[in-house]
C-alpha atoms as a PDB file:
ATOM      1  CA  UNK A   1     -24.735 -29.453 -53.434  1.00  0.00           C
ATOM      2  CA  UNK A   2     -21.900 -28.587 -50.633  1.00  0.00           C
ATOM      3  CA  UNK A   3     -21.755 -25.953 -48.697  1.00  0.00           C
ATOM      4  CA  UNK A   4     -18.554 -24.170 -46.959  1.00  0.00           C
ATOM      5  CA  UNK A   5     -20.417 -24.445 -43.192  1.00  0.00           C
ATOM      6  CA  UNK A   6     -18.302 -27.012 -42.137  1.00  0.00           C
ATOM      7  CA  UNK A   7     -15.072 -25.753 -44.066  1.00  0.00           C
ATOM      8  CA  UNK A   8     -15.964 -22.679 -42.157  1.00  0.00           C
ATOM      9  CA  UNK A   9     -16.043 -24.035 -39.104  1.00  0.00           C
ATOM     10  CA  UNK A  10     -12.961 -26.000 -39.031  1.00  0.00           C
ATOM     11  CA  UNK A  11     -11.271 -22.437 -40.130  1.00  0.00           C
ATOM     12  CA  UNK A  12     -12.705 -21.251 -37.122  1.00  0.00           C
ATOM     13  CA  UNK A  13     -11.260 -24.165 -35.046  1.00  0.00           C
ATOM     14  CA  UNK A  14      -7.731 -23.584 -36.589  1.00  0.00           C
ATOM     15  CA  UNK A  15      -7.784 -19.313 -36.060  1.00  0.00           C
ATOM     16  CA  UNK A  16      -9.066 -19.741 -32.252  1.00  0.00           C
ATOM     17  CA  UNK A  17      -6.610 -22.727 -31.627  1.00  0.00           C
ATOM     18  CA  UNK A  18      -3.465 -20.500 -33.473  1.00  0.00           C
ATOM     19  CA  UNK A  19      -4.525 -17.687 -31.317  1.00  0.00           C
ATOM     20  CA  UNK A  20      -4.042 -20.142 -27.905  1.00  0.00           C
ATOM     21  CA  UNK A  21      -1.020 -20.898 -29.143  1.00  0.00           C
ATOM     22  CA  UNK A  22      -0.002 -17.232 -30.022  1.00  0.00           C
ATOM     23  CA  UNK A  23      -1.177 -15.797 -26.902  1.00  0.00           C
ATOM     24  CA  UNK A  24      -0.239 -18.779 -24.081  1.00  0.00           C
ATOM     25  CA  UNK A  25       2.704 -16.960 -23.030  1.00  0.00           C
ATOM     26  CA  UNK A  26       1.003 -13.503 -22.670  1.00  0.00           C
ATOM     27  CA  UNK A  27      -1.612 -13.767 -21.022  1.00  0.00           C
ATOM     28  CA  UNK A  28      -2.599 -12.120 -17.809  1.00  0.00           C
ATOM     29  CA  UNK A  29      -0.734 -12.790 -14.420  1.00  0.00           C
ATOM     30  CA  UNK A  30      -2.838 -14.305 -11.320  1.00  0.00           C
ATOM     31  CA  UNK A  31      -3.341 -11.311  -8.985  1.00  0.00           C
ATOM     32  CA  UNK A  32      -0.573 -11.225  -6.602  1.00  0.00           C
ATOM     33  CA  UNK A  33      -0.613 -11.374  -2.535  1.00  0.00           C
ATOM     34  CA  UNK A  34       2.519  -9.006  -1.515  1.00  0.00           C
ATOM     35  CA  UNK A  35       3.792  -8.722   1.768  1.00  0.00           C
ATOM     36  CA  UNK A  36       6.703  -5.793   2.264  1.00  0.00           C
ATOM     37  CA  UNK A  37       8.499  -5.156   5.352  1.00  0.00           C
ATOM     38  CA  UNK A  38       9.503  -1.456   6.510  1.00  0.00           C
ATOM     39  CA  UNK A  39      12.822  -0.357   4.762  1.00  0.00           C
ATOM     40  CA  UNK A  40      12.643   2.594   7.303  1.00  0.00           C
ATOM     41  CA  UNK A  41      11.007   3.272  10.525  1.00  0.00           C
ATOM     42  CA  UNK A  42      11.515   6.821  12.992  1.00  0.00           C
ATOM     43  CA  UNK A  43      10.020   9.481  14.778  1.00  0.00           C
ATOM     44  CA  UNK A  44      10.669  13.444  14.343  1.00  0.00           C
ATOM     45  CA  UNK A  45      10.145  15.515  17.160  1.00  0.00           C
ATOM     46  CA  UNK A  46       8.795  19.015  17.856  1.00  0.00           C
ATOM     47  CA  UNK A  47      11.612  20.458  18.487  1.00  0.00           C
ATOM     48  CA  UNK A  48      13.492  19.344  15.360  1.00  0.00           C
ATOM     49  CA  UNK A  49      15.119  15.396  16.493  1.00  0.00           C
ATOM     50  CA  UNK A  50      14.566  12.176  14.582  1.00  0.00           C
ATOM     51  CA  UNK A  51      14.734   9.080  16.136  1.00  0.00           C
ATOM     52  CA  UNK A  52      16.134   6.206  13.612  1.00  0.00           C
ATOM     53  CA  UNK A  53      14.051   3.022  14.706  1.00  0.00           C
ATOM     54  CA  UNK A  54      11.693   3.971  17.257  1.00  0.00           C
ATOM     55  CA  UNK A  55       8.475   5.139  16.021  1.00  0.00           C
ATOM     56  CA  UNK A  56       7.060   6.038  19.228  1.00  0.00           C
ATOM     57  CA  UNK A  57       4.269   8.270  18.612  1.00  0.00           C
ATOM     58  CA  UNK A  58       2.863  11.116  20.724  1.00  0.00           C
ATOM     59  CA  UNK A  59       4.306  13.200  23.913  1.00  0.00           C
ATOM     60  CA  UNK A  60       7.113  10.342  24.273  1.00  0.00           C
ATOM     61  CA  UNK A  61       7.928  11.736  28.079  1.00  0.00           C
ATOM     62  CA  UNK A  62       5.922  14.219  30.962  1.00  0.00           C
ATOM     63  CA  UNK A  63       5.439  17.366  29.008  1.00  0.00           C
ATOM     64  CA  UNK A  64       7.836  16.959  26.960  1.00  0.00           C
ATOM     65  CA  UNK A  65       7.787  17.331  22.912  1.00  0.00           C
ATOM     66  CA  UNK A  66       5.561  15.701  20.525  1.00  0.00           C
ATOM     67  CA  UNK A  67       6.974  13.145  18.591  1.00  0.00           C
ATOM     68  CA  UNK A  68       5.132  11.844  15.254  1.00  0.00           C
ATOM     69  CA  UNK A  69       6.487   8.316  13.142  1.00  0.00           C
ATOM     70  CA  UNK A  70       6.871   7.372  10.584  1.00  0.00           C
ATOM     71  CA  UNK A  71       7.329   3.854   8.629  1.00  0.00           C
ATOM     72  CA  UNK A  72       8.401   3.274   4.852  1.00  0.00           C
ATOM     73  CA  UNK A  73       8.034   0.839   2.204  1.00  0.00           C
ATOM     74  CA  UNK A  74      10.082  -0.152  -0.902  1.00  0.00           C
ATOM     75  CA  UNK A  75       7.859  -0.575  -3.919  1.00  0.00           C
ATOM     76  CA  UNK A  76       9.966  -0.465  -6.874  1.00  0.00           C
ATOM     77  CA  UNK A  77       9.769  -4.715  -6.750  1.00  0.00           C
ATOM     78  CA  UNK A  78       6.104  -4.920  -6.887  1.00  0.00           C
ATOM     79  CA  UNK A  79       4.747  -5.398 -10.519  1.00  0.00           C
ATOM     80  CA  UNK A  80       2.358  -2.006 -11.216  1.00  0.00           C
ATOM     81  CA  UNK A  81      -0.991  -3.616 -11.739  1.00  0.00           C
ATOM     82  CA  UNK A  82      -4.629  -2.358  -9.904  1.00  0.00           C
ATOM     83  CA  UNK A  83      -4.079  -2.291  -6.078  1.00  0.00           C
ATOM     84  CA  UNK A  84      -7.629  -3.657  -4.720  1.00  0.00           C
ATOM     85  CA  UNK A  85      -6.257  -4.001  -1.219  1.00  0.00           C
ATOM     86  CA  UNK A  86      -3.772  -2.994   0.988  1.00  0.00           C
ATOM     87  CA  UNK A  87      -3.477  -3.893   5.254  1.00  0.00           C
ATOM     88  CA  UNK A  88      -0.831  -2.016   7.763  1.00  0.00           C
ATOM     89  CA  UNK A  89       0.408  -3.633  10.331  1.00  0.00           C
ATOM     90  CA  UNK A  90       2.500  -1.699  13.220  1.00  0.00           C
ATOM     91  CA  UNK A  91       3.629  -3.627  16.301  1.00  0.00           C
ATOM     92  CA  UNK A  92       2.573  -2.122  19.356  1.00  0.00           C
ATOM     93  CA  UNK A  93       4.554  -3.241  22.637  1.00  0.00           C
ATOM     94  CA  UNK A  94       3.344  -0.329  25.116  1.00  0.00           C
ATOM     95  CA  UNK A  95       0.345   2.364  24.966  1.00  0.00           C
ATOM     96  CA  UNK A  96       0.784   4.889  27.855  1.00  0.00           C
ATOM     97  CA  UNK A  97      -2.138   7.700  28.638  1.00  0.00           C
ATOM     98  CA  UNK A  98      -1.815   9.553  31.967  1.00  0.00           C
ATOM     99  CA  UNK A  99      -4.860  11.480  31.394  1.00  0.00           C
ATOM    100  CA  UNK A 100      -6.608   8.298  32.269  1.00  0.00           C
ATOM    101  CA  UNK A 101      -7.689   4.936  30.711  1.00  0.00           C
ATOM    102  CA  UNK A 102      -8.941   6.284  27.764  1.00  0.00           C
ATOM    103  CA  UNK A 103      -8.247   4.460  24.071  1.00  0.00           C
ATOM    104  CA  UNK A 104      -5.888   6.981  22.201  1.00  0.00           C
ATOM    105  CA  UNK A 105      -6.894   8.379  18.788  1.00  0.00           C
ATOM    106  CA  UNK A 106      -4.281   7.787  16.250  1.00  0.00           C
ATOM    107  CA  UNK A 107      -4.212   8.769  12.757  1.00  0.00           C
ATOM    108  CA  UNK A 108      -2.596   7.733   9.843  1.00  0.00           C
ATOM    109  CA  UNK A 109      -1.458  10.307   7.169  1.00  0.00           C
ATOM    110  CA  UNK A 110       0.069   9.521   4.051  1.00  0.00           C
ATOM    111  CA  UNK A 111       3.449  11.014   2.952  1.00  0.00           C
ATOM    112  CA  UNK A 112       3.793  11.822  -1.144  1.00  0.00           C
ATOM    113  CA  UNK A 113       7.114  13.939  -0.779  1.00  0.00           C
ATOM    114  CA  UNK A 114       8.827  12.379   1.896  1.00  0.00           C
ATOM    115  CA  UNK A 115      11.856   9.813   0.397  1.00  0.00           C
ATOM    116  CA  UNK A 116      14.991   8.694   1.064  1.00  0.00           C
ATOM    117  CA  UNK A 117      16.583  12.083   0.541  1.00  0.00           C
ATOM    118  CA  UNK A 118      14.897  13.469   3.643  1.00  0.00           C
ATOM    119  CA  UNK A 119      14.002  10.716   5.866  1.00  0.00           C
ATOM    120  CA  UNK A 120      16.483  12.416   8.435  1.00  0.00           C
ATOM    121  CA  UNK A 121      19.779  11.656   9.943  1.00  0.00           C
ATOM    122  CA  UNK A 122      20.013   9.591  13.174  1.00  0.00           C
ATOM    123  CA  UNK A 123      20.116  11.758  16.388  1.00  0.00           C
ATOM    124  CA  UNK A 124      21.061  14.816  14.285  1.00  0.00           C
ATOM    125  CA  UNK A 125      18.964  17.951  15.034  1.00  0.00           C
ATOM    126  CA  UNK A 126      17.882  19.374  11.965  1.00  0.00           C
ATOM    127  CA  UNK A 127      15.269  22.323  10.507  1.00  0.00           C
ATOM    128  CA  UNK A 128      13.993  19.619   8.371  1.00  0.00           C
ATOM    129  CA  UNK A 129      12.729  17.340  10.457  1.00  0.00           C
ATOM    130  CA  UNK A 130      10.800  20.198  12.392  1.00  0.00           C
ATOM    131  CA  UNK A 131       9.315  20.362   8.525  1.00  0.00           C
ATOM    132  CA  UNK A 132       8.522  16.585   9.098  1.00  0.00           C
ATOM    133  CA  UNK A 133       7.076  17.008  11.989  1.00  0.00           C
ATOM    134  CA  UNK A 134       4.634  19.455  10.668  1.00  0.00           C
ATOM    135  CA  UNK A 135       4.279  17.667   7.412  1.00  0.00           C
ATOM    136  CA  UNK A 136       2.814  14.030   9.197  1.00  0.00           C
ATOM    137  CA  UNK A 137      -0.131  16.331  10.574  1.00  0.00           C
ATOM    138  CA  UNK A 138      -0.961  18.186   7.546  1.00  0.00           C
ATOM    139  CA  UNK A 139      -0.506  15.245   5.125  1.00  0.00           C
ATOM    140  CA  UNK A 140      -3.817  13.677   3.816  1.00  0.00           C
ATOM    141  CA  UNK A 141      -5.258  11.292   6.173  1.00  0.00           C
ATOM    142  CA  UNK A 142      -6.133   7.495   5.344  1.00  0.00           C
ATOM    143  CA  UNK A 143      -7.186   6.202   8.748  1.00  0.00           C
ATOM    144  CA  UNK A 144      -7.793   6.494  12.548  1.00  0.00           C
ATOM    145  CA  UNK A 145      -7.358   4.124  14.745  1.00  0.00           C
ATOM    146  CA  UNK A 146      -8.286   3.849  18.552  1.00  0.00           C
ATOM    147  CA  UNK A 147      -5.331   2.424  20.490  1.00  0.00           C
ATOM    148  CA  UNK A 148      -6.461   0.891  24.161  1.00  0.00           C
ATOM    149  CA  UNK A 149      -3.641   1.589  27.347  1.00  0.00           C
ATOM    150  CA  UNK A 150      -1.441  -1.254  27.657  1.00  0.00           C
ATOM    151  CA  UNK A 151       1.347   0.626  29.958  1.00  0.00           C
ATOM    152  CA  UNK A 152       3.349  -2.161  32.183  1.00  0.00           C
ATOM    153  CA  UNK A 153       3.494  -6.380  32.302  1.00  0.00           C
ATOM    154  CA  UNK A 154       4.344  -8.033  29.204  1.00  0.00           C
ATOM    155  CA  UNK A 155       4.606  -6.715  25.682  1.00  0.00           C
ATOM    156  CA  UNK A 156       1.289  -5.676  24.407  1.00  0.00           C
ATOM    157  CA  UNK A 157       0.310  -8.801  21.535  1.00  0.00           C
ATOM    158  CA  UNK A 158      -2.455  -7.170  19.790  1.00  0.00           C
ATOM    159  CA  UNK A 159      -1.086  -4.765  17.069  1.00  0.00           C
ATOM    160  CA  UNK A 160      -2.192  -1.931  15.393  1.00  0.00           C
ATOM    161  CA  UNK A 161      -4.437  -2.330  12.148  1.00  0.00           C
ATOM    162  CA  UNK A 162      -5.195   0.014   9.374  1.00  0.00           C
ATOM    163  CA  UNK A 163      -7.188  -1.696   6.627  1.00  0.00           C
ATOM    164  CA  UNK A 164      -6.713   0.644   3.886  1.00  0.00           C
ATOM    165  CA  UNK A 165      -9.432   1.783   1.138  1.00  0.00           C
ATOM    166  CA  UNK A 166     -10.307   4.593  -0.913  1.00  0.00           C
ATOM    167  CA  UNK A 167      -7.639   7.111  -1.687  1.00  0.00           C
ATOM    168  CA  UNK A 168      -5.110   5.209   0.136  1.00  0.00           C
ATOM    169  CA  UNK A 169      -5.204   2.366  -2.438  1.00  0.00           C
ATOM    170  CA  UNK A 170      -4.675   4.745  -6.006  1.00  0.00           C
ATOM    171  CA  UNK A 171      -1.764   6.137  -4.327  1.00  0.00           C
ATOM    172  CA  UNK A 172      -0.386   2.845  -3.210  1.00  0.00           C
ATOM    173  CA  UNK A 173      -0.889   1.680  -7.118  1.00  0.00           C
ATOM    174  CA  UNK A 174       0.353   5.262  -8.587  1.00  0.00           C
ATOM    175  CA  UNK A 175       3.905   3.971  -6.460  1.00  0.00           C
ATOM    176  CA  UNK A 176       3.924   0.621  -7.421  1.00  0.00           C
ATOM    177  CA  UNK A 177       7.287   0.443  -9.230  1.00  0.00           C
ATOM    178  CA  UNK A 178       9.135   3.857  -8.927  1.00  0.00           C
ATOM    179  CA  UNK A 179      12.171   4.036  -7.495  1.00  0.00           C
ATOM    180  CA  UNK A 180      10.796   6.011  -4.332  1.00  0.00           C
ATOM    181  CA  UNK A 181      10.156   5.276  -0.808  1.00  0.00           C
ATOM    182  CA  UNK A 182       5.991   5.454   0.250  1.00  0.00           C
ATOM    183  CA  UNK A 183       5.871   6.543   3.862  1.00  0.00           C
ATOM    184  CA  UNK A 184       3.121   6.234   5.837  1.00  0.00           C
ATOM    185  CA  UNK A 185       3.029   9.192   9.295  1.00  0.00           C
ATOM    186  CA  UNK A 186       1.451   8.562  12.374  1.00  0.00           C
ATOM    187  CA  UNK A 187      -0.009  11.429  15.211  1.00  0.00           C
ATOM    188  CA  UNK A 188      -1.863  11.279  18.047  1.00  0.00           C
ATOM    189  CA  UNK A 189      -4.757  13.265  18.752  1.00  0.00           C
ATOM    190  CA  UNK A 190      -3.881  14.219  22.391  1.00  0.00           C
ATOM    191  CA  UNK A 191      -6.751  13.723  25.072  1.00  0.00           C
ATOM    192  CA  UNK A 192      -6.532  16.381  27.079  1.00  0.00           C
ATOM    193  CA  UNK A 193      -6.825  20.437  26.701  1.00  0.00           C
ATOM    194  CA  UNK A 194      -3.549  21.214  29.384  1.00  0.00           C
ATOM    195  CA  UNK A 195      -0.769  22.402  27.883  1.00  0.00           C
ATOM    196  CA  UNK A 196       2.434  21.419  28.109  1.00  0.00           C
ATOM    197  CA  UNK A 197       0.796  17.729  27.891  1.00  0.00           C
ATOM    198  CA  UNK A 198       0.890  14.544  30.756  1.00  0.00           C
ATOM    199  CA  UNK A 199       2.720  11.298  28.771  1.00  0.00           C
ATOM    200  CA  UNK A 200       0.272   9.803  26.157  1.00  0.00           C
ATOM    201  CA  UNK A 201       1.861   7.665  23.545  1.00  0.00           C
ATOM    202  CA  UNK A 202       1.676   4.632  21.237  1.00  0.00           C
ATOM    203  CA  UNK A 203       4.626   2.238  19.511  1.00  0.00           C
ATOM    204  CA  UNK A 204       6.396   2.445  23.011  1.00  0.00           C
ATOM    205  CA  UNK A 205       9.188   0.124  23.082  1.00  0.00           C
ATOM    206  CA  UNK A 206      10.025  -0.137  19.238  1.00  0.00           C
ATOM    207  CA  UNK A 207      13.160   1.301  19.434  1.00  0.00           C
ATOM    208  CA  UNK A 208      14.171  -2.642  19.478  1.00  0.00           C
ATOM    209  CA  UNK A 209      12.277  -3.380  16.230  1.00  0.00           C
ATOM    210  CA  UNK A 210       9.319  -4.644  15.643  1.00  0.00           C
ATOM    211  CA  UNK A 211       6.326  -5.872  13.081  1.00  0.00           C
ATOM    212  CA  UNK A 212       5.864  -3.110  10.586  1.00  0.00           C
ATOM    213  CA  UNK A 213       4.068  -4.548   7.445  1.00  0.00           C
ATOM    214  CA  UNK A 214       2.295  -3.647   4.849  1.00  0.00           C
ATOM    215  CA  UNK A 215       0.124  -6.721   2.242  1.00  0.00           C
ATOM    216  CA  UNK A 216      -0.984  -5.232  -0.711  1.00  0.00           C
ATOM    217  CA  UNK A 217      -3.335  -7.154  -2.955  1.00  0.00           C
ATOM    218  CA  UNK A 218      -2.523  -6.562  -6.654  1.00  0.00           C
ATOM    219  CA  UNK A 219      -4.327  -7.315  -9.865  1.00  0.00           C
ATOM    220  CA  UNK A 220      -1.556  -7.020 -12.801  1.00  0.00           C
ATOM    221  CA  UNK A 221      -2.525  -4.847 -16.178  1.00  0.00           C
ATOM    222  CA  UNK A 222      -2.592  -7.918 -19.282  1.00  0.00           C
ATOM    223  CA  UNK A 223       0.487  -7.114 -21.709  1.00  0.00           C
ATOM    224  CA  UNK A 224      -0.634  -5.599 -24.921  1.00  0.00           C
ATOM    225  CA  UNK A 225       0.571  -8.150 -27.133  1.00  0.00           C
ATOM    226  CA  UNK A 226      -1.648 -10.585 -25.025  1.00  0.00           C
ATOM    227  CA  UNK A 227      -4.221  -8.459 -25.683  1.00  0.00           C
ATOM    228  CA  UNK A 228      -3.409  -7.787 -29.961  1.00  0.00           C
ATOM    229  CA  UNK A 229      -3.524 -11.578 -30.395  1.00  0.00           C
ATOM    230  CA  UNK A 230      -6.752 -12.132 -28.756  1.00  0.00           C
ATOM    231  CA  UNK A 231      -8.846  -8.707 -30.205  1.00  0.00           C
ATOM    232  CA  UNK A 232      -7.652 -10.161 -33.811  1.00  0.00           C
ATOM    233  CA  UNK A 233      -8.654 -13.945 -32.873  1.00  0.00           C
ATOM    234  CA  UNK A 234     -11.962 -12.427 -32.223  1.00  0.00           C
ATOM    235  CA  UNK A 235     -12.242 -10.251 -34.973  1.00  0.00           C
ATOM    236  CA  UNK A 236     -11.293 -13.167 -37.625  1.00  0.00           C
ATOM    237  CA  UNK A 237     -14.169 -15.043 -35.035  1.00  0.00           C
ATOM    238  CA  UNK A 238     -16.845 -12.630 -35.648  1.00  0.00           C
ATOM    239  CA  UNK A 239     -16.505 -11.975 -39.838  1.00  0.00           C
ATOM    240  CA  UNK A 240     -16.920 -16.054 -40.282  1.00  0.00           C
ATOM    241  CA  UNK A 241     -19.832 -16.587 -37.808  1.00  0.00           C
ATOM    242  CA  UNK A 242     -21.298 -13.974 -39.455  1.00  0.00           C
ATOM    243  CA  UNK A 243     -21.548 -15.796 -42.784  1.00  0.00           C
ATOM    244  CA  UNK A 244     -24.609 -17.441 -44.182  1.00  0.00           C
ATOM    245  CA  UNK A 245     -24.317 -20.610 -45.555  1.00  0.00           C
ATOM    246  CA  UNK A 246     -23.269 -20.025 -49.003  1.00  0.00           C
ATOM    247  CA  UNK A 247     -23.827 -22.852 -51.787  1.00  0.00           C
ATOM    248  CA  UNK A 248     -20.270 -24.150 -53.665  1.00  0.00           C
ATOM    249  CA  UNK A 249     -19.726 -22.928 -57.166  1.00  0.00           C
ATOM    250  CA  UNK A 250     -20.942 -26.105 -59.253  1.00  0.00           C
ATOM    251  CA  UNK A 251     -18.468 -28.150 -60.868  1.00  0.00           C
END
């Protein structure tokens, strides 16, 4: 007496091999290393001026007005999948502090609302970028950094770092795609009480350019027809492992 074991199990073969074949071209993407550069960098001032390239952060000359940056990253070309990490990197030629030697305290904010629609006209005075202004300081903050004095000599080599995590990253992902700008701000926590303020500043000397980067670690979502083929392979695999050895009708 036969049984249908074996014909079972060369069914099996033949679903689980069909279902390769099937889902081959859909399956998942290897997680993908992305490194953007800055489609925008500035600074907007207290008293309502924006700075195109510079993003010279803090009291940019002796009691002067504040000035906070900002940097910005395109997006839309990065396929939307599960951001698991994400670096900034900011050149950083000159740090000045005339308080003293002490590291600056420099935080990073993150900027939902600001796009290319207000990102501010060059050397234009403008009500909006007072609203800027105020905006990088009262933005949700991802990070601080200290920032040591590097005031005179050569160009400072040693950049700022921000390695991103927690609410930083579902943000990042939420963007991932859409057609807007993410902007990152940056403001110094001032070291001393006197008011009007000495000179104490980051990012001097950026108004020539400089490294702004951001690499993003992304883990693309599988396409659902990837996904249909396989959940029906292992249905179909399930119902005939299932099945006791059954005798053959006798001839």
């Amino acid at each position: 007496m036969k049984t249908s074991w074996g014909s079972g199990f060369g069914f099996l073969s033949s679903v689980v091999a069909a279902g390769l074949l099937a889902g081959v071209f859909d399956l998942p993407a290897l997680t993908q290393v992305v490194g953007l550069n800055a489609v925008r960098t500035g600074a907007y001032t207290s008293d309502g001026w924006f700075d195109p390239h510079s993003y010279l952060t803090g009291i940019t000359f002796a009691y002067g007005p504040e000035s906070r940056g900002m940097v910005a990253f395109d997006l839309s070309g990065v396929t939307p999948g599960q951001v698991t990490s994400a670096v900034l990197t900011l050149q950083n030629p000159y740090t000045v502090n005339e308080v003293g030697n002490a590291d600056l305290e420099l935080r990073l904010h993150g900027l939902a609302t600001l796009d290319s629609s207000n990102m501010g006209i060059p050397g234009t005075y403008s009500a909006s970028h007072t609203a800027n202004f105020s905006y990088i300081g009262s933005a949700p903050q991802y990070g601080t950094a200290w920032v040591p004095v590097h005031p005179s000599g050569a160009p400072n080599l040693n950049p700022v770092v921000f390695n991103l995590t927690g609410p930083v990253l579902g943000d990042l992902q939420a963007a991932l795609g859409t057609d807007s700008f993410f902007a990152f701000g940056l403001r110094v926590i001032k070291a001393d009480a006197e008011e009007p303020k000495p000179l104490q500043y980051v990012f001097g000397g950026t108004d020539l350019g400089g490294i702004v980067r951001l690499d993003l670690t992304v883990v693309p979502v599988p396409e659902p027809s990837g996904l249909g083929v396989w959940g029906a392979v292992a249905l179909v695999a399930h119902s005939i492992l299932r099945r006791k050895r059954v005798p053959d009708t006798p001839r």
